[in-house]
Each structure stands twice: as C-alpha cells, then as structure tokens.
C-alpha atoms as a PDB file:
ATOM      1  CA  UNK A   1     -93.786  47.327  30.069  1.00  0.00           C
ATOM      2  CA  UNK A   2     -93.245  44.655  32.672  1.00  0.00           C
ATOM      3  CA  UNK A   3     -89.425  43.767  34.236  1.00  0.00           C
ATOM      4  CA  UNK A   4     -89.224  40.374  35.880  1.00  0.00           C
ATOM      5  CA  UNK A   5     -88.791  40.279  39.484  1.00  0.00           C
ATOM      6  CA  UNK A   6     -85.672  38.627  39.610  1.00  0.00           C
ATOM      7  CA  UNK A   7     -82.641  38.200  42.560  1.00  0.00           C
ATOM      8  CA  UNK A   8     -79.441  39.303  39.906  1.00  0.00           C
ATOM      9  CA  UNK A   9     -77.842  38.751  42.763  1.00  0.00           C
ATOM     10  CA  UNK A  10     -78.024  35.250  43.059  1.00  0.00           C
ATOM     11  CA  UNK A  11     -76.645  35.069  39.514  1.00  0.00           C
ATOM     12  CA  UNK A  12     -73.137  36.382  41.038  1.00  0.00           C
ATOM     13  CA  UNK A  13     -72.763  34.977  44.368  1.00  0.00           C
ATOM     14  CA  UNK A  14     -73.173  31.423  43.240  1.00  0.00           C
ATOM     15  CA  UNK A  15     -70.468  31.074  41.183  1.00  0.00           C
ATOM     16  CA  UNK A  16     -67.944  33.991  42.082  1.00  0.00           C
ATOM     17  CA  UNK A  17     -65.148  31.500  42.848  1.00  0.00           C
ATOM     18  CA  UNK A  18     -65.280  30.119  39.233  1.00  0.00           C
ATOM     19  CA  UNK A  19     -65.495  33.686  37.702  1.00  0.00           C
ATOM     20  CA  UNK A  20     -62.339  35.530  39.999  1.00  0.00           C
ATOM     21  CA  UNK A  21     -60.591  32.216  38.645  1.00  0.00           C
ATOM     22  CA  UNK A  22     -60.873  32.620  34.732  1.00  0.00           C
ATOM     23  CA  UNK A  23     -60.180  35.885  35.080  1.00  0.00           C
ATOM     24  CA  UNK A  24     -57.138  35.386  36.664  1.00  0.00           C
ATOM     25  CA  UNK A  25     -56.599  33.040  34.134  1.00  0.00           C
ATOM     26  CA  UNK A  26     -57.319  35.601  31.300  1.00  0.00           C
ATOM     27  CA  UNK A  27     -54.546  37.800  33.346  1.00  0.00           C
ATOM     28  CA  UNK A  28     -51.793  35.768  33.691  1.00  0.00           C
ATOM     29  CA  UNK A  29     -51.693  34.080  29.988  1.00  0.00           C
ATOM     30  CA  UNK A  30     -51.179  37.779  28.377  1.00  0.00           C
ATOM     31  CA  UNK A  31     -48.443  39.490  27.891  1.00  0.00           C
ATOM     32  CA  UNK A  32     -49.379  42.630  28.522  1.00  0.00           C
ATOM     33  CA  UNK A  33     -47.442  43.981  32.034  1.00  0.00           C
ATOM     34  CA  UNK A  34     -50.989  44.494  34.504  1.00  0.00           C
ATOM     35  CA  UNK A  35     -50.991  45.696  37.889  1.00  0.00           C
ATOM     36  CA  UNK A  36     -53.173  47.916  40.233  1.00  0.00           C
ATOM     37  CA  UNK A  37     -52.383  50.093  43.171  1.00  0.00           C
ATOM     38  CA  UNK A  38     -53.980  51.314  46.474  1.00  0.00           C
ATOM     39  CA  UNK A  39     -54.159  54.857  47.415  1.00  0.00           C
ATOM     40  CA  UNK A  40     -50.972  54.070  49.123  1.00  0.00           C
ATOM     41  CA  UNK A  41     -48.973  52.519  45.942  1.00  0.00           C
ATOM     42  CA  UNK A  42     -49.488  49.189  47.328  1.00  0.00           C
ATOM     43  CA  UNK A  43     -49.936  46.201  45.128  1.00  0.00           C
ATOM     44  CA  UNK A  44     -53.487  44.842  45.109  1.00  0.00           C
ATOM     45  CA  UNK A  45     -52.949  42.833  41.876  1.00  0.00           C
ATOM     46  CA  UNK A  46     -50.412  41.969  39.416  1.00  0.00           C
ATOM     47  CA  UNK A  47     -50.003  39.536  36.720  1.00  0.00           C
ATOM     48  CA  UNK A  48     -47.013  37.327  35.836  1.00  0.00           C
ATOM     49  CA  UNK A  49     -46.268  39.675  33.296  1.00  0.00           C
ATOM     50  CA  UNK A  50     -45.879  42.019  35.579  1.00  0.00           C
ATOM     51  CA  UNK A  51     -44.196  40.209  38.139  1.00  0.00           C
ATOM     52  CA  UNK A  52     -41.429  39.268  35.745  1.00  0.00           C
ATOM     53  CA  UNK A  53     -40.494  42.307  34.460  1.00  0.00           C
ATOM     54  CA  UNK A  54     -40.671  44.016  37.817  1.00  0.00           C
ATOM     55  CA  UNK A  55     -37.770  40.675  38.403  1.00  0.00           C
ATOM     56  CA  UNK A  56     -36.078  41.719  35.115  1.00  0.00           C
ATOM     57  CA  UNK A  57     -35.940  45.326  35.378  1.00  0.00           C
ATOM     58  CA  UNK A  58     -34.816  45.692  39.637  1.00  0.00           C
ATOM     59  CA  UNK A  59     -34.211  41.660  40.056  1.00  0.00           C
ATOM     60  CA  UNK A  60     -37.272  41.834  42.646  1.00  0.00           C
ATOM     61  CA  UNK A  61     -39.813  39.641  43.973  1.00  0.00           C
ATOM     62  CA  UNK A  62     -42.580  41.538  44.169  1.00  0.00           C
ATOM     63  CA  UNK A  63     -45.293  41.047  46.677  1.00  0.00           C
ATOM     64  CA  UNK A  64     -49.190  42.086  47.196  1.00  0.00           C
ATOM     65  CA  UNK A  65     -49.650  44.435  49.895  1.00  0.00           C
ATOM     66  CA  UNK A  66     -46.636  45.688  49.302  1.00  0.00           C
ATOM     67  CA  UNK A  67     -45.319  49.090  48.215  1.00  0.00           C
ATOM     68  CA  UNK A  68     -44.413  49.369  44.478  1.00  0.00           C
ATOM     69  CA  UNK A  69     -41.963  51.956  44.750  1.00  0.00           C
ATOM     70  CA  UNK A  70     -39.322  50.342  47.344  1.00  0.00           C
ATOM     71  CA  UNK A  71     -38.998  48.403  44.220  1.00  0.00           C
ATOM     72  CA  UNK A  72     -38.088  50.681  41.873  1.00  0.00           C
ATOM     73  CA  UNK A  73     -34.472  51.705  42.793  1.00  0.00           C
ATOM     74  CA  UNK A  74     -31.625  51.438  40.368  1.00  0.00           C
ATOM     75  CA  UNK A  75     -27.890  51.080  41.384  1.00  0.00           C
ATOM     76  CA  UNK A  76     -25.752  53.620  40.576  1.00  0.00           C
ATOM     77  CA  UNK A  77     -23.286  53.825  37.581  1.00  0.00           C
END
C-alpha cells in the first residue's frame, strides 16, 4: 500500500481566514452560552450567547483577555 505524497498543509493555510470565519459564524448564531479560558481565567473566546448573559446576569461588558471572575460579583441583599 502506497500513500500519496501530499503537502496537507497547504490544504489549511490557504484558506484559514475563510474557515476561523464560519466558525465564528457557527458560534455566534447558537444559543448555547460558549466561552474558553486561559490558565489564568482569562477570556480567549466567547460567543454572543455568552456575552449576553454574562450582561444579564452581572450587567457586564465582558472583554477578551480579560479575567472572567472580576465579573462575577453580585451586590449584596
């Protein structure tokens, strides 16, 4: 058995842009709440989803890069 010798790589570079753009797409037009963290509970991505019920829930704007849990304080009673 034979396997082409073949450059996969070009398959990805080429067109990255187009791909990182449906699947942002595909992420903000559910409505399912997505988001992902750094080792230091930084945002690295979030959806709108996400971003509005971080709004809803603590009436923040929430930003990448930025720490998720200096937005998660409620006022007290």
């Amino acid at each position: 058995m034979s396997v082409p010798d073949h450059d996969y790589k070009d398959d990805y570079t080429g067109d990255f842009k187009s791909r990182f753009e449906v699947l942002k797409s595909v992420m903000d037009n559910i409505k399912t709440p997505v988001f992902s963290l750094d080792t230091g509970y930084r945002y690295t991505s979030f959806n709108k989803a996400h971003h509005l019920i971080m709004k809803e829930l603590y009436g923040v704007d929430i930003k990448l890069g930025k720490n998720i849990l200096q937005y998660q304080s409620v006022k007290e009673d």
